[in-house]
Each structure stands twice: as structure tokens, then as C-alpha cells.
C-alpha atoms as a PDB file:
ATOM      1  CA  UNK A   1      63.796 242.871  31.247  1.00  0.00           C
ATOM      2  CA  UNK A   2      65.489 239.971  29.450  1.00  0.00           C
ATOM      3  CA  UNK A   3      65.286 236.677  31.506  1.00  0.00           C
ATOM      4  CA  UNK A   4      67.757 234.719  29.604  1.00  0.00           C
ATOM      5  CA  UNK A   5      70.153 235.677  26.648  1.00  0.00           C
ATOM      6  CA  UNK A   6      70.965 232.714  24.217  1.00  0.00           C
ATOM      7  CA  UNK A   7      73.971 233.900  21.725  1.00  0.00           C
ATOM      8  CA  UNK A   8      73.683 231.989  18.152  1.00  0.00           C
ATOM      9  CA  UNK A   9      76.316 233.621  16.742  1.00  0.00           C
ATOM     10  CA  UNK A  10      79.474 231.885  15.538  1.00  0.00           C
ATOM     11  CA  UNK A  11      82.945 232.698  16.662  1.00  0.00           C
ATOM     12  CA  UNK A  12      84.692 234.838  13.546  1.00  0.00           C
ATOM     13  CA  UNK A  13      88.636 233.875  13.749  1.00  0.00           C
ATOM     14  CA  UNK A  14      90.831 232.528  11.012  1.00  0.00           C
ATOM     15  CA  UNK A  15      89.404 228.954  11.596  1.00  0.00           C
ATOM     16  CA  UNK A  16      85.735 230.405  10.812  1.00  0.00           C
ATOM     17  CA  UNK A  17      84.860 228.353   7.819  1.00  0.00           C
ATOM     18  CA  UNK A  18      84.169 230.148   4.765  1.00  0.00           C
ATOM     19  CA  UNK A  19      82.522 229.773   1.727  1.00  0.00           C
ATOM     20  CA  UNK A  20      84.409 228.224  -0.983  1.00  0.00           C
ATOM     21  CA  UNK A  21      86.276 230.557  -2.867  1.00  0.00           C
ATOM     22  CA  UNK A  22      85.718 233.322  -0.547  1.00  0.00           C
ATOM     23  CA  UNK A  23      88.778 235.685   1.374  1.00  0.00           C
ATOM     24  CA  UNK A  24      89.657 233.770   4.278  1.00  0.00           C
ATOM     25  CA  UNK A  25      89.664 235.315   7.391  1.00  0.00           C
ATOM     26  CA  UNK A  26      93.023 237.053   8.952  1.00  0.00           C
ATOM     27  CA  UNK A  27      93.666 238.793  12.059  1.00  0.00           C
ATOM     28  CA  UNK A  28      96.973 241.076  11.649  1.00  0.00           C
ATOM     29  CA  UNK A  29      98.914 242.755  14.319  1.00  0.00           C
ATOM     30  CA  UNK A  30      99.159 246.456  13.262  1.00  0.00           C
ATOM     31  CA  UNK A  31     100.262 248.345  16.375  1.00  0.00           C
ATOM     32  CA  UNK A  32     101.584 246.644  19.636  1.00  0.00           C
ATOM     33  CA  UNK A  33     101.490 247.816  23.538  1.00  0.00           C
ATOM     34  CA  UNK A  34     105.344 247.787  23.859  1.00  0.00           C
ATOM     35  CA  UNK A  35     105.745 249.581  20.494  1.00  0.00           C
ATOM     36  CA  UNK A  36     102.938 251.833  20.260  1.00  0.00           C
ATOM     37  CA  UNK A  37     101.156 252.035  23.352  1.00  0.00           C
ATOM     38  CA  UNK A  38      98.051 250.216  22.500  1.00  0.00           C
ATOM     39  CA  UNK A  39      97.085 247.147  20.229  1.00  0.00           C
ATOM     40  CA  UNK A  40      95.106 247.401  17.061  1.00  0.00           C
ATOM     41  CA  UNK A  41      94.377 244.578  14.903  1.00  0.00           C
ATOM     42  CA  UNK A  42      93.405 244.813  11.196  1.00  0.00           C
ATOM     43  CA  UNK A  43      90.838 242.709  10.252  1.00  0.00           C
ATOM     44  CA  UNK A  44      90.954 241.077   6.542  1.00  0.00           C
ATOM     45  CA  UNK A  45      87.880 238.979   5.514  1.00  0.00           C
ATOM     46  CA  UNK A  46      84.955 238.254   3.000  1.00  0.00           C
ATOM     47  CA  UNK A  47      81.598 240.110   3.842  1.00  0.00           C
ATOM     48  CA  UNK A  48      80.004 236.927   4.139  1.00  0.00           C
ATOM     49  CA  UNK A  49      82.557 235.256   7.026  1.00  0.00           C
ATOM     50  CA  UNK A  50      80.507 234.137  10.247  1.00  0.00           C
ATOM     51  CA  UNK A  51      77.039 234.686  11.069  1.00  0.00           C
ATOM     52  CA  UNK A  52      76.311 237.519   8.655  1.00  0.00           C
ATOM     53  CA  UNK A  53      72.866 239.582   6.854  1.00  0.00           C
ATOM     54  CA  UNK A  54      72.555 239.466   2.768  1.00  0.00           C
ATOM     55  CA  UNK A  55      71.619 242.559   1.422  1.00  0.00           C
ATOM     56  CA  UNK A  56      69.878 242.750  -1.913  1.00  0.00           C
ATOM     57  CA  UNK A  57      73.055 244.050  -3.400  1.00  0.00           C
ATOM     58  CA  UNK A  58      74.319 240.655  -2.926  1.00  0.00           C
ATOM     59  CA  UNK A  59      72.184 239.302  -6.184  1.00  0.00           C
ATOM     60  CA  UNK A  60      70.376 242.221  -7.576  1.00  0.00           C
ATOM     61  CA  UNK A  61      72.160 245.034  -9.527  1.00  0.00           C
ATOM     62  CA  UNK A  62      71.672 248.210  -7.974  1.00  0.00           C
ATOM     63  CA  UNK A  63      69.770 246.248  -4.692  1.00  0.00           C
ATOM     64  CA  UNK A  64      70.397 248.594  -1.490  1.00  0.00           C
ATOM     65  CA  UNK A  65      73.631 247.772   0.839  1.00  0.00           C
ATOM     66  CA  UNK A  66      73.216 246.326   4.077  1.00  0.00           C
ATOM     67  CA  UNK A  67      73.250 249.853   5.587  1.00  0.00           C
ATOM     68  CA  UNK A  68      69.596 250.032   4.465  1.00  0.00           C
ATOM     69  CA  UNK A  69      68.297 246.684   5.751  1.00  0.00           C
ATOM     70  CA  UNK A  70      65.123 247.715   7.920  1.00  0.00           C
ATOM     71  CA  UNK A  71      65.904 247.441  11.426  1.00  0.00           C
ATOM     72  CA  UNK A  72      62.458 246.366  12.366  1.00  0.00           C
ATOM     73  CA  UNK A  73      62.908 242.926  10.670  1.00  0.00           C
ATOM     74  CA  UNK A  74      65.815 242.040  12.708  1.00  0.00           C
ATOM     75  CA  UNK A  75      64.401 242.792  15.935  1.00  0.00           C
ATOM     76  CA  UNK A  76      61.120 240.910  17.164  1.00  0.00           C
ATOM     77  CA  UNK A  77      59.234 237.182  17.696  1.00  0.00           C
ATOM     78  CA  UNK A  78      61.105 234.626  15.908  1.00  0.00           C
ATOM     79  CA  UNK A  79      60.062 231.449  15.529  1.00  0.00           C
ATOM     80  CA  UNK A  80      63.068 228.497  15.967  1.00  0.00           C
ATOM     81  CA  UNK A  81      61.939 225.324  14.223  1.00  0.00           C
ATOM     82  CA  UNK A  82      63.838 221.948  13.505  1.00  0.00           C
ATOM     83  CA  UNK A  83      63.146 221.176   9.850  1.00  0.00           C
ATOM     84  CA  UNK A  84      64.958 219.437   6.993  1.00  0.00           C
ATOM     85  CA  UNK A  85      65.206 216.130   5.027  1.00  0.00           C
ATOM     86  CA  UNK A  86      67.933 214.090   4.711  1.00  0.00           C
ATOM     87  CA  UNK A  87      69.392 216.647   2.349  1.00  0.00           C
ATOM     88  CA  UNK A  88      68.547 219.418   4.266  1.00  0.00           C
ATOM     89  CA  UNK A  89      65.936 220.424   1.631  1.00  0.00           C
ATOM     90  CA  UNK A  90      62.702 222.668   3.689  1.00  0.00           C
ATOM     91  CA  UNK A  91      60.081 222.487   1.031  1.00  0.00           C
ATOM     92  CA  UNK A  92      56.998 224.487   1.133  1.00  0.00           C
ATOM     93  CA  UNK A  93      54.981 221.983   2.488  1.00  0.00           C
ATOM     94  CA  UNK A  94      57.483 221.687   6.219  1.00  0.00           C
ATOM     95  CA  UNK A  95      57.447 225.566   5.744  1.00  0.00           C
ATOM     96  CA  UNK A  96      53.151 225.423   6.228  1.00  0.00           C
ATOM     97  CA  UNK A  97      53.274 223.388   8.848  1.00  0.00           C
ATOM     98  CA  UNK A  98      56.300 225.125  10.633  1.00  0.00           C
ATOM     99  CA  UNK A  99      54.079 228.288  10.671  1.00  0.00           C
ATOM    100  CA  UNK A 100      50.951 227.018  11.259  1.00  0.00           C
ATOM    101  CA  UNK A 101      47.709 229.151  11.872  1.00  0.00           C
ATOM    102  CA  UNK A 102      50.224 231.974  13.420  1.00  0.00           C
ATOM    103  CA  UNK A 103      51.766 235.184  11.864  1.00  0.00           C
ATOM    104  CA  UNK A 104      54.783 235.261  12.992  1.00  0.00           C
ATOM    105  CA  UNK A 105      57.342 237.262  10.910  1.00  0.00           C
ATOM    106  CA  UNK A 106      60.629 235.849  11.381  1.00  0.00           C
ATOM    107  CA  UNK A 107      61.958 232.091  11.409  1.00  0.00           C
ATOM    108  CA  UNK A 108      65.207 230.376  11.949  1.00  0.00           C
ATOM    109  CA  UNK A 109      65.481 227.146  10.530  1.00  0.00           C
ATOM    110  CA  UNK A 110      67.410 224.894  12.996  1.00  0.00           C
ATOM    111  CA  UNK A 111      68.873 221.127  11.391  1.00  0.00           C
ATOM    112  CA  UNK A 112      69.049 218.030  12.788  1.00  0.00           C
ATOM    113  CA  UNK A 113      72.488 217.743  11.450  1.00  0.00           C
ATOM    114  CA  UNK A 114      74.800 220.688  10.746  1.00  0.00           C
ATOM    115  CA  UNK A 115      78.436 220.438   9.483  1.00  0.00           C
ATOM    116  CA  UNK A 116      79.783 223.427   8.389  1.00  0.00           C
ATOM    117  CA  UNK A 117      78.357 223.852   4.723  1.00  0.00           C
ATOM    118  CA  UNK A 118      75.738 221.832   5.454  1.00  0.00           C
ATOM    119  CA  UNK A 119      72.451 223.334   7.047  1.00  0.00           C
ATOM    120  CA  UNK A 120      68.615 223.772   6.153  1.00  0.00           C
ATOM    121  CA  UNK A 121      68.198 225.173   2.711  1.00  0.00           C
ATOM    122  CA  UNK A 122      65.280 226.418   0.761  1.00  0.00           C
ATOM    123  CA  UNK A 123      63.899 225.962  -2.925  1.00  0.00           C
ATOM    124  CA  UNK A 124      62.372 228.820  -5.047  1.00  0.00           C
ATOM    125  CA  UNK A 125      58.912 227.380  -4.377  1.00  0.00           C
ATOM    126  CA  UNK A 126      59.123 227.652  -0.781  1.00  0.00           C
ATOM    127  CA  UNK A 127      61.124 231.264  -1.178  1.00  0.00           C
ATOM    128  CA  UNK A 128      57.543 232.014  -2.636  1.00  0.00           C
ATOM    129  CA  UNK A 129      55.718 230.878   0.117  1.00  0.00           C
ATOM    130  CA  UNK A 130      57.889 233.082   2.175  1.00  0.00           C
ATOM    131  CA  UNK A 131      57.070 236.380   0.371  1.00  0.00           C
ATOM    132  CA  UNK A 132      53.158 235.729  -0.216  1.00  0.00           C
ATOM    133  CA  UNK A 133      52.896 235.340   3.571  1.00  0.00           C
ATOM    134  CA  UNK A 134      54.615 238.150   4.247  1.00  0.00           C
ATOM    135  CA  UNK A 135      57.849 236.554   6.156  1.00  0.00           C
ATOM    136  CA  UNK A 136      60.262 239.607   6.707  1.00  0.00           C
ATOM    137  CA  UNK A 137      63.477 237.342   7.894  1.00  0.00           C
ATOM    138  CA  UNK A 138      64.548 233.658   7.300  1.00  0.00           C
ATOM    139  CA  UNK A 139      67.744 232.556   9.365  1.00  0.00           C
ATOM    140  CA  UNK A 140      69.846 229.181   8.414  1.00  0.00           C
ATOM    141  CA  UNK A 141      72.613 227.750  10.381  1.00  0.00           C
ATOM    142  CA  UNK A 142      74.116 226.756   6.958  1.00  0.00           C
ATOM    143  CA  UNK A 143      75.606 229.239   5.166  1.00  0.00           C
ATOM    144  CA  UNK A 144      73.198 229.777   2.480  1.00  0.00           C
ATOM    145  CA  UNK A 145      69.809 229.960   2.615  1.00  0.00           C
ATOM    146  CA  UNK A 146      69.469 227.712  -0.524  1.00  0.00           C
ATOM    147  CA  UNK A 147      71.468 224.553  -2.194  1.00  0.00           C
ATOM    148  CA  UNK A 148      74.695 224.829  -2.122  1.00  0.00           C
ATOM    149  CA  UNK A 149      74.519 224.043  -5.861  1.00  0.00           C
ATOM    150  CA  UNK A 150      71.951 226.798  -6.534  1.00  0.00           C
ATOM    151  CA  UNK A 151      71.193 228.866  -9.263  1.00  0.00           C
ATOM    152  CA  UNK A 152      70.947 232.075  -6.911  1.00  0.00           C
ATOM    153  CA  UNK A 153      67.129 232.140  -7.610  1.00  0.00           C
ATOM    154  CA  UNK A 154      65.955 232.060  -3.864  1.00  0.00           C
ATOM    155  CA  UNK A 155      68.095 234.366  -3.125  1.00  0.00           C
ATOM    156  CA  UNK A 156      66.734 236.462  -5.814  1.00  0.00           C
ATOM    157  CA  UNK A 157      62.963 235.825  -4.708  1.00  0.00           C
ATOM    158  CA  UNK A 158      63.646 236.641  -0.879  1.00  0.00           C
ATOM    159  CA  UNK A 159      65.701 240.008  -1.494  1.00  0.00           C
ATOM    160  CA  UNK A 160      63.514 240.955  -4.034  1.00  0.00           C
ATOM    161  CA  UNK A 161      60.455 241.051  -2.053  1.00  0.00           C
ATOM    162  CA  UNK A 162      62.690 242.418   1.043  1.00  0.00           C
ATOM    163  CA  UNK A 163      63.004 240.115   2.801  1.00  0.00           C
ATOM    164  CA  UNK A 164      66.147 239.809   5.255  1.00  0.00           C
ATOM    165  CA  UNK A 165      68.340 236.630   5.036  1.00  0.00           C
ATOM    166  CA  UNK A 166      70.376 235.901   7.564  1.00  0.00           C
ATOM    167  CA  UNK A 167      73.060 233.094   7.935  1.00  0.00           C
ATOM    168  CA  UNK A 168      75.045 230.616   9.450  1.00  0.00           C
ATOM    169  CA  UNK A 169      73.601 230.938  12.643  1.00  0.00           C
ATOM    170  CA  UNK A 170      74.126 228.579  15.472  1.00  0.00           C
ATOM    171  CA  UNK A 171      70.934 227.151  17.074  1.00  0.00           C
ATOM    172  CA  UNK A 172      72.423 223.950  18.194  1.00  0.00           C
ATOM    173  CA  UNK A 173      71.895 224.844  21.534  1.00  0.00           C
ATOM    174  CA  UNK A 174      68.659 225.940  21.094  1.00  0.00           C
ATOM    175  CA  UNK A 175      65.420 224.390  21.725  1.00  0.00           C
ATOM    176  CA  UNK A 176      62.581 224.882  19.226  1.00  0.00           C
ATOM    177  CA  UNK A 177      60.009 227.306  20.422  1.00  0.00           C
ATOM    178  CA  UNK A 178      59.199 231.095  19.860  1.00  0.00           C
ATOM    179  CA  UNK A 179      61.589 233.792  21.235  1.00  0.00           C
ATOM    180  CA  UNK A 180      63.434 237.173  21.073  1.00  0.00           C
ATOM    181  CA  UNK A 181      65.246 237.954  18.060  1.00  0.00           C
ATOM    182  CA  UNK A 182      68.174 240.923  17.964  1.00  0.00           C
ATOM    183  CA  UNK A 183      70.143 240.489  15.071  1.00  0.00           C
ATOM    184  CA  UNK A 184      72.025 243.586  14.090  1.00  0.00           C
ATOM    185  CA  UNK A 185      74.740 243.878  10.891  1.00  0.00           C
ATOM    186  CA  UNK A 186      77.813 246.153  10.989  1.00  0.00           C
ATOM    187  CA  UNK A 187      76.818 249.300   9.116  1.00  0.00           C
ATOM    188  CA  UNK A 188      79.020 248.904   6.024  1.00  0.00           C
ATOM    189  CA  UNK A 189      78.004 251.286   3.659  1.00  0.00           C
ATOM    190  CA  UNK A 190      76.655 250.061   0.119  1.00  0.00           C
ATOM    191  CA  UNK A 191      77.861 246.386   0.942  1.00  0.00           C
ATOM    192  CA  UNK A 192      76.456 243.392   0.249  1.00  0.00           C
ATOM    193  CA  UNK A 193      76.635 241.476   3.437  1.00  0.00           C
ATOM    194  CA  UNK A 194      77.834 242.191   6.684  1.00  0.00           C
ATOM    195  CA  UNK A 195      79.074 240.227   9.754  1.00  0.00           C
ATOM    196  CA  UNK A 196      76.265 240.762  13.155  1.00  0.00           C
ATOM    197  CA  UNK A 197      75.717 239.495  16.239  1.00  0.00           C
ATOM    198  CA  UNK A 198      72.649 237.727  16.584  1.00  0.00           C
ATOM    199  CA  UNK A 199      70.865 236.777  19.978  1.00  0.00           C
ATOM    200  CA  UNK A 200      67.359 235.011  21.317  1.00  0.00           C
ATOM    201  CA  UNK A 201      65.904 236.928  24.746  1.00  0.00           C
ATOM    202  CA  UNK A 202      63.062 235.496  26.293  1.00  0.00           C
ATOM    203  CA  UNK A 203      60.876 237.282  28.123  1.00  0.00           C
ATOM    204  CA  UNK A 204      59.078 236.361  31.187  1.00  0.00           C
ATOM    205  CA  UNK A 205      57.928 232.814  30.365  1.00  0.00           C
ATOM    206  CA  UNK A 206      59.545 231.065  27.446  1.00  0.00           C
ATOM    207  CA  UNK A 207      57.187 229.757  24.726  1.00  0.00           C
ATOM    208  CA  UNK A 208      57.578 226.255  23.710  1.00  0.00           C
ATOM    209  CA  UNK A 209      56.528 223.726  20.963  1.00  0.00           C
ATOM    210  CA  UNK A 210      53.710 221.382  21.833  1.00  0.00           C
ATOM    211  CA  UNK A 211      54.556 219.680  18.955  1.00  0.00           C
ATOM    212  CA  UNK A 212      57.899 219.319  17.069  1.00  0.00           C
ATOM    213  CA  UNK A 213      57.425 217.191  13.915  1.00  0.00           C
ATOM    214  CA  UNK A 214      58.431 220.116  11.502  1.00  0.00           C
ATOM    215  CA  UNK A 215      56.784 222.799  13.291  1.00  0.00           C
ATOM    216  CA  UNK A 216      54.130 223.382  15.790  1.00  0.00           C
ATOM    217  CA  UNK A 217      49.936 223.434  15.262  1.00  0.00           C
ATOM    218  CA  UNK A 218      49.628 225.492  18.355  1.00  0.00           C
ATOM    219  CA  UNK A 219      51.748 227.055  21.333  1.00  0.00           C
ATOM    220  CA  UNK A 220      51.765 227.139  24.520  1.00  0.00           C
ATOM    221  CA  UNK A 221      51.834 230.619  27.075  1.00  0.00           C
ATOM    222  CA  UNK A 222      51.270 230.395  30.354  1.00  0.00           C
ATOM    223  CA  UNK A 223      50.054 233.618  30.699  1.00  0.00           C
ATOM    224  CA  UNK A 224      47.836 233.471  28.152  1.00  0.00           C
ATOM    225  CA  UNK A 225      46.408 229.913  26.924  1.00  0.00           C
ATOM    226  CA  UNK A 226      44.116 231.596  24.926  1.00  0.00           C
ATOM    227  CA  UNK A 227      46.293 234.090  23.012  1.00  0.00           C
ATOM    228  CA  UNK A 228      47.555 233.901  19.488  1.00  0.00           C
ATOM    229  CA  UNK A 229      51.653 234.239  18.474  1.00  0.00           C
ATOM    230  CA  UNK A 230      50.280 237.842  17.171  1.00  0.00           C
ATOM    231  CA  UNK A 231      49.194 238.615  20.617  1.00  0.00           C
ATOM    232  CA  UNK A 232      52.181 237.926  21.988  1.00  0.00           C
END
């Protein structure tokens, strides 16, 4: 049973920032209670509004929709770690010491200092990194996962090897430590993003950082001070 339940995703509304150059999103009235007996709203927006999943269609032709992405990397440990230079920049080198000795397979990169656009961001080296260790989600509270000026190379690199990229996240209430991770996209069929809700759980005692430069060299469970994250 779930102790605690920690939502990190962002409200979707017509003041949900968006991408620049993307469909805004718009909430129309399309049947009314006094008219027609019930409401229904239709919903007009970009597949990338909100806290949403890329799918490899996003960058590669003839990638798989988001009805495809693998269920088991959305649900699991995830590790939530405060990383990021002035620029928001998380090289390789934060990304090594973020993950330490452990093996954990999913990681949300949480920013000092978040303003819409802004947010952590990776470069193709560190996308590397990623896929050699066998990382099967990255989360961002920006709203890419690399420079806003990029090429679409990291994005390339991380689908490619398949793994899942999910962003603009909110972990500003959110303390650094290991937790819970249910993430789950709207089945759109062949698309190339979808809004989800994403939530931390943590169950029975909550793992924290013993250290929080850029990562952590060792955690801490009560239950188990001798255990690995893989244990876990």
C-alpha cells in the first residue's frame, strides 16, 4: 500500500505554457446541461501541452507512436536528483555522480531554478551515457529534455536506443531521494507524444539522499542499511 502520493504533473488549461510555435491549448463548450442534458467539452491542443511522453515518432521516421511505449519503463524506482548549471546544462560528468554505484533505471532531473521553458537539459554526450548504462526513462521539468536551441540530436540518441522521455514535470515540491514512479500517456494511436499523469508513491519508508551535491554516493533504508537501490 502507497504511504504517500506526490502528483508532479502540471495543470493542462489554456494558460498551460506551450512550446513556441505549438497549438495552444483550448477548452470548448460543445454540449451544455440546460441544452443537452449533460456537458462535454472538446479539447483542442498540441500533443506535447503539459506534462507529456515523446515517442520515437516524434524524431525518427517511421519510430513507433506512443501507444507502443513499454509500460514497464514508466512504472518503477526513480531516482529524483537536483542537477544543473547555471544554464541548466546536466553534463555527463553530474549524470555519473547522480547515479552513482546504483542501477537504477529511471531519473527525473529536478532544477534549482525552473521558469517555464527553462529546466535541466541534456547534451548528446550525456544522452550517450544514458543508453550505455542502460537508463530506460529520463524526466525534465523543462519542456525538453535538451537545449532549447538544439539540433534534435539527444532526442534522437534517447528514442533511438528506447529510451522513454518524459517532460515538463513538476518536482518543485519534491525532495531529492529515490521513489515510486507511475507515469502513464493517453493511448493515442501512432502519435508522437501524449499528455499523462505522472505520480511518486513511496512505500513504507521513504529513501533519502545522504548527500545532495549533484547526486548521491550512497542511500539510506532503514530497513535495510546494507541493501543496494537494486535490492530495493
Amino acid at each position: 500500500m502507497f504511504e504517500s502520493l506526490i502528483d508532479i504533473t502540471r495543470p493542462l488549461d489554456p494558460n498551460t505554457p506551450i512550446w513556441p510555435g505549438d497549438p495552444a491549448v483550448r477548452a470548448l463548450p460543445f454540449r451544455s446541461i440546460p441544452a443537452d442534458g449533460a456537458r462535454v467539452t472538446q479539447i483542442e491542443m498540441g500533443t506535447h501541452s503539459g506534462t507529456h511522453m515523446d515517442a520515437p515518432s516524434h524524431f525518427l521516421e517511421g519510430g513507433a507512436g506512443i501507444d507502443h511505449a513499454p509500460l514497464q519503463a514508466m512504472v518503477g524506482k526513480a531516482l529524483v536528483c537536483a542537477v544543473g548549471d547555471e544554464r541548466g546544462l546536466v553534463n555527463r560528468a553530474a549524470l555519473s555522480a547522480a547515479l552513482g554505484n546504483g542501477h537504477l533505471k529511471r531519473l527525473l532531473l529536478r532544477t534549482r531554478s525552473v521558469a517555464h521553458r527553462s529546466g535541466a537539459w541534456i547534451d548528446t554526450d550525456a544522452a550517450l551515457y544514458l543508453v550505455k548504462h542502460g537508463v530506460r526513462l529520463i524526466g525534465t521539468e523543462g519542456m525538453s529534455i535538451e537545449a532549447p536551441d538544439g539540433s534534435g540530436a539527444v532526442h534522437r540518441a534517447l528514442l533511438g536506443a528506447g529510451i522513454v522521455i518524459l517532460e515538463y514535470v513538476d518536482l518543485s515540491h519534491v525532495e531529492p531521494g529515490i521513489y515510486n514512479l507511475i507515469a502513464l500517456p493517453l493511448r493515442l494511436t501512432d502519435l508522437d507524444a501524449a499528455p499523462c499523469r505522472a505520480i511518486l508513491a513511496s512505500v513504507g519508508a521513504h529513501y533519502r539522499l545522504t548527500r545532495r551535491s549533484l547526486g548521491f554516493l550512497r542511500t539510506e533504508n532503514p530497513k535495510c542499511p546494507s541493501c543496494t537501490p537494486t535490492e530495493w
